[in-house]
C-alpha atoms as a PDB file:
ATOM      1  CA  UNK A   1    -132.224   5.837 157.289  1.00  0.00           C
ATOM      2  CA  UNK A   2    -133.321   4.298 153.405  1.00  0.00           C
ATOM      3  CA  UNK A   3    -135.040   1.485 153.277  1.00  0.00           C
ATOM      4  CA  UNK A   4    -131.972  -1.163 152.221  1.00  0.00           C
ATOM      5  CA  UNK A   5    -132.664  -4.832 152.254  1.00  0.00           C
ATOM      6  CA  UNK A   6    -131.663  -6.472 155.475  1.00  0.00           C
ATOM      7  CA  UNK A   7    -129.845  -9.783 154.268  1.00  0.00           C
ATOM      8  CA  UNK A   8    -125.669  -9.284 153.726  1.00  0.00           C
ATOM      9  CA  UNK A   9    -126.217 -10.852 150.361  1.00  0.00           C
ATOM     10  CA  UNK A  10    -128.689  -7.797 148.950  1.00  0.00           C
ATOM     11  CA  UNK A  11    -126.010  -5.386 150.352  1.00  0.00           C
ATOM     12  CA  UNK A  12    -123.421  -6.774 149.019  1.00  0.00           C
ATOM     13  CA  UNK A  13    -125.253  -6.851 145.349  1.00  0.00           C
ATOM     14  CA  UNK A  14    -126.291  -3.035 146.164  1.00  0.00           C
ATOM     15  CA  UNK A  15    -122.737  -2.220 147.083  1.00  0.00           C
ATOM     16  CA  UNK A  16    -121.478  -3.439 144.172  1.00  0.00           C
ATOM     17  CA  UNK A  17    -123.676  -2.333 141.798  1.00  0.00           C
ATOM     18  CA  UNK A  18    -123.194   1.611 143.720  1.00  0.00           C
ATOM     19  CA  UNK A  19    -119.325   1.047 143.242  1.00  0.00           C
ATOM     20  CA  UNK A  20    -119.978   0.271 139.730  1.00  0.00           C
ATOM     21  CA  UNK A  21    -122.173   3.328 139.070  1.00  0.00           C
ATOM     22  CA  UNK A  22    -119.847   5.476 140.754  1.00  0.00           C
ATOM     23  CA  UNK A  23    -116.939   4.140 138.690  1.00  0.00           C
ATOM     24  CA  UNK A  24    -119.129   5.212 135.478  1.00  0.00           C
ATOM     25  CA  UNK A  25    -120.617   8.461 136.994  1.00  0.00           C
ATOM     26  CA  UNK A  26    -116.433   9.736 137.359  1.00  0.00           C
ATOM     27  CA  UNK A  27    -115.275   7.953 134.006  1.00  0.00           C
ATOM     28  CA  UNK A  28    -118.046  10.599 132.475  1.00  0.00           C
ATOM     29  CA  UNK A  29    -116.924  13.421 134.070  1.00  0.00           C
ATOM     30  CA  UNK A  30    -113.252  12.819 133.756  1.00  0.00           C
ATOM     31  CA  UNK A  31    -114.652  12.834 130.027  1.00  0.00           C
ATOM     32  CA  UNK A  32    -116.209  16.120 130.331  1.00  0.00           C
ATOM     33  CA  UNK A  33    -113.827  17.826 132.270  1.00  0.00           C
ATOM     34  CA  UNK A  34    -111.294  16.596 129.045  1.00  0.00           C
ATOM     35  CA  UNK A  35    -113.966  18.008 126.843  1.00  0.00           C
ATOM     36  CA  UNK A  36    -114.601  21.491 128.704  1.00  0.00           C
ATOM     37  CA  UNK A  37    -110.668  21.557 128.640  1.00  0.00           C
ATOM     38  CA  UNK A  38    -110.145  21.014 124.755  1.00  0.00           C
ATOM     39  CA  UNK A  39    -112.816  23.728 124.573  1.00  0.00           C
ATOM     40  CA  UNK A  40    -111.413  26.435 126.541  1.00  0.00           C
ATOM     41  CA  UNK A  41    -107.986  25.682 124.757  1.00  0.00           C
ATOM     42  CA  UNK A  42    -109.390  26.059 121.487  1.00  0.00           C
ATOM     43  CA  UNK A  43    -111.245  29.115 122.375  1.00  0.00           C
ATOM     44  CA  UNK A  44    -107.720  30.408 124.140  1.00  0.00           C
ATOM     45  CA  UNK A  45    -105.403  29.714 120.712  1.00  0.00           C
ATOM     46  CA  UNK A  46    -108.343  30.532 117.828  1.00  0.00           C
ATOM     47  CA  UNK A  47    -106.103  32.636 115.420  1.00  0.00           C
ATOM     48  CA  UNK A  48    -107.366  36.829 115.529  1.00  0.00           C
ATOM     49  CA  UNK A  49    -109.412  37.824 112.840  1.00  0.00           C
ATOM     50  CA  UNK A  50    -108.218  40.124 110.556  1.00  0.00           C
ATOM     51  CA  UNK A  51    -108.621  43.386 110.953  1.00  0.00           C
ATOM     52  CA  UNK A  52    -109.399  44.341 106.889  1.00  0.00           C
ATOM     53  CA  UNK A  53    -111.338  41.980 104.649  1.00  0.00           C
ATOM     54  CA  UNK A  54    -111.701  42.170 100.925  1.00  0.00           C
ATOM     55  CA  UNK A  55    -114.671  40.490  99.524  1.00  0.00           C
ATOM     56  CA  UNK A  56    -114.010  38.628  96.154  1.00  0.00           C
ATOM     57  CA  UNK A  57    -116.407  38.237  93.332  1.00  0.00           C
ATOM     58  CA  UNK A  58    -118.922  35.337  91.893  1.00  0.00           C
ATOM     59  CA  UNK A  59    -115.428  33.486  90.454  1.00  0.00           C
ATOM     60  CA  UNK A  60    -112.331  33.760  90.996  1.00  0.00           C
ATOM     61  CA  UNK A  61    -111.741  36.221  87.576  1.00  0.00           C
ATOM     62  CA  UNK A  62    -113.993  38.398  88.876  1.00  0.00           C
ATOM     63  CA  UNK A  63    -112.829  41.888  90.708  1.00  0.00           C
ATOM     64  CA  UNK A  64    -113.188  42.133  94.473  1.00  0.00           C
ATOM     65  CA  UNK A  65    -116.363  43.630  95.332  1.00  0.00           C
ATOM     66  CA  UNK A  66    -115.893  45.309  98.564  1.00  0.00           C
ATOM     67  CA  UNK A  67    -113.453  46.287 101.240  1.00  0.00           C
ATOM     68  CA  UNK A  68    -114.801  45.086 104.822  1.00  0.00           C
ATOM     69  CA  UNK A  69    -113.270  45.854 108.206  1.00  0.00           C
ATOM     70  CA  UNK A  70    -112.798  42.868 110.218  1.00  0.00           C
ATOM     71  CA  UNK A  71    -115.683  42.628 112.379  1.00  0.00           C
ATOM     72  CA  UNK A  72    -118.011  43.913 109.801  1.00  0.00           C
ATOM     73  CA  UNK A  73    -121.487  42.038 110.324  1.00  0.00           C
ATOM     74  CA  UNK A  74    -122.093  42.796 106.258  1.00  0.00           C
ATOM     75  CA  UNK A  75    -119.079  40.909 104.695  1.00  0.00           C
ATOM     76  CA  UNK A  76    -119.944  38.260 102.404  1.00  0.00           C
ATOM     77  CA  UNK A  77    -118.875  34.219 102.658  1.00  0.00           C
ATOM     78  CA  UNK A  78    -116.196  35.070  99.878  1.00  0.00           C
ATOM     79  CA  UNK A  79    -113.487  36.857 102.189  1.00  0.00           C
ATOM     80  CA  UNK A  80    -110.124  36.543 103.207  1.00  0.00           C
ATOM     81  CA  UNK A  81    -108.469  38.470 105.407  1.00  0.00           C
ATOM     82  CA  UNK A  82    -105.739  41.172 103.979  1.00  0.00           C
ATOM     83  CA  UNK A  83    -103.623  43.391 105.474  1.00  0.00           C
ATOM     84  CA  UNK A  84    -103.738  47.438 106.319  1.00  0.00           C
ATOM     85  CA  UNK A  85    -101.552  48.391 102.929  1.00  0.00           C
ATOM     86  CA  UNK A  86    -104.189  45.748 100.899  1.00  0.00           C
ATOM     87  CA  UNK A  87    -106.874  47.167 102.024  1.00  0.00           C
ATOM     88  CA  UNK A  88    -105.580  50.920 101.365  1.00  0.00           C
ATOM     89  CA  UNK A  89    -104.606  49.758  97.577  1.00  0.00           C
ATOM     90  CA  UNK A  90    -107.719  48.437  97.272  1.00  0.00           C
ATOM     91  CA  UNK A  91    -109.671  51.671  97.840  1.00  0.00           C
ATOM     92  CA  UNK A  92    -107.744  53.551  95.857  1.00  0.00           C
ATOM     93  CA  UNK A  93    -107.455  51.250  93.148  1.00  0.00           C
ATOM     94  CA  UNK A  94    -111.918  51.442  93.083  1.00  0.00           C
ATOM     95  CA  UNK A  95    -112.629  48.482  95.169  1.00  0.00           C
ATOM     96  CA  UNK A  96    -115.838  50.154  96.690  1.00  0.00           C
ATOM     97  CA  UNK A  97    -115.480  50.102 100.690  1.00  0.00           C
ATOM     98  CA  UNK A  98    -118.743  48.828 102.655  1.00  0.00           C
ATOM     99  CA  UNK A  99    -121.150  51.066 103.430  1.00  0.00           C
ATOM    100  CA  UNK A 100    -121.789  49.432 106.845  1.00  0.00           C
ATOM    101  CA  UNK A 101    -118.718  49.414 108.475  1.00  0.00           C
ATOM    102  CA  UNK A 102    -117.342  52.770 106.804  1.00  0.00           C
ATOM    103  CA  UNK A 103    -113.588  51.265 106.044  1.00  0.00           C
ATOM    104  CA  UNK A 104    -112.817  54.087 104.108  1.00  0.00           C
ATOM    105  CA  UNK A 105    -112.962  56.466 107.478  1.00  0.00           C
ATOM    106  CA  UNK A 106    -111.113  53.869 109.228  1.00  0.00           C
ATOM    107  CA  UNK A 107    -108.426  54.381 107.043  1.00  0.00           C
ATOM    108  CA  UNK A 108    -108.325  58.159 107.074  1.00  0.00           C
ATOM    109  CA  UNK A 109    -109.869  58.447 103.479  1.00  0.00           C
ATOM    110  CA  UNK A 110    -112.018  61.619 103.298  1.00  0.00           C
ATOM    111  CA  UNK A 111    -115.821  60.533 102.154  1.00  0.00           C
ATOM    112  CA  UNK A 112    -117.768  61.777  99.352  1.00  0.00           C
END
C-alpha cells in the first residue's frame, strides 16, 4: 500500500482534500465534455458552401473579377457565394472564369 499518514486526523485532511480534487477534476470535464459537444454541433449545422463563387473587385463599383467553383483553393477574400444561373450569366456576360478550378467546363462551356 502508499505511504498515508497513520493518525485519523491526517486521513481525514487527505480525504477531504481527495474529495475536493475529485469534485474539481469532474466539474472540468463536465466542462469539456459541454465544450467537445458545442463543437461537434457546430461542425454538424455549419451552413454548405456554395457551390459557384464570384469574386468581386478592389470596391464595390468595380466589375467582378472571376468566377470560382466552390471549393476552389484560388478564390480571393472578396467572394460570395452565387447560384448555378449567376454563375452561367456571369461567364457569358465576360466575367473571366478561374483558371484553377476550370468553372467554365463545369458548366458545360466549351474552352478556347
Amino acid at each position: 500500500m502508499t505511504d498515508l499518514p497513520p493518525d485519523l486526523p491526517r486521513l481525514r485532511t487527505l480525504e477531504t482534500w481527495l474529495a475536493l480534487t475529485l469534485d474539481q477534476v469532474r466539474t472540468a470535464i463536465t466542462l469539456a465534455e459541454q465544450r467537445e459537444a458545442e463543437r461537434q454541433r457546430g461542425i454538424q449545422d455549419r451552413p454548405k458552401p456554395p457551390d459557384w463563387l464570384l469574386e468581386q473587385g478592389l470596391n464595390r463599383d468595380s466589375p467582378p473579377v472571376q468566377v470560382h467553383q466552390g471549393d476552389c483553393w484560388n478564390a480571393g477574400k472578396r467572394t460570395r457565394g452565387i447560384s448555378l444561373d449567376e454563375a452561367r450569366r456571369a461567364i457569358t456576360e465576360g466575367v473571366k472564369p478561374c483558371d484553377v478550378c476550370r468553372p467554365n467546363s463545369a458548366l458545360g462551356f466549351l474552352d478556347g
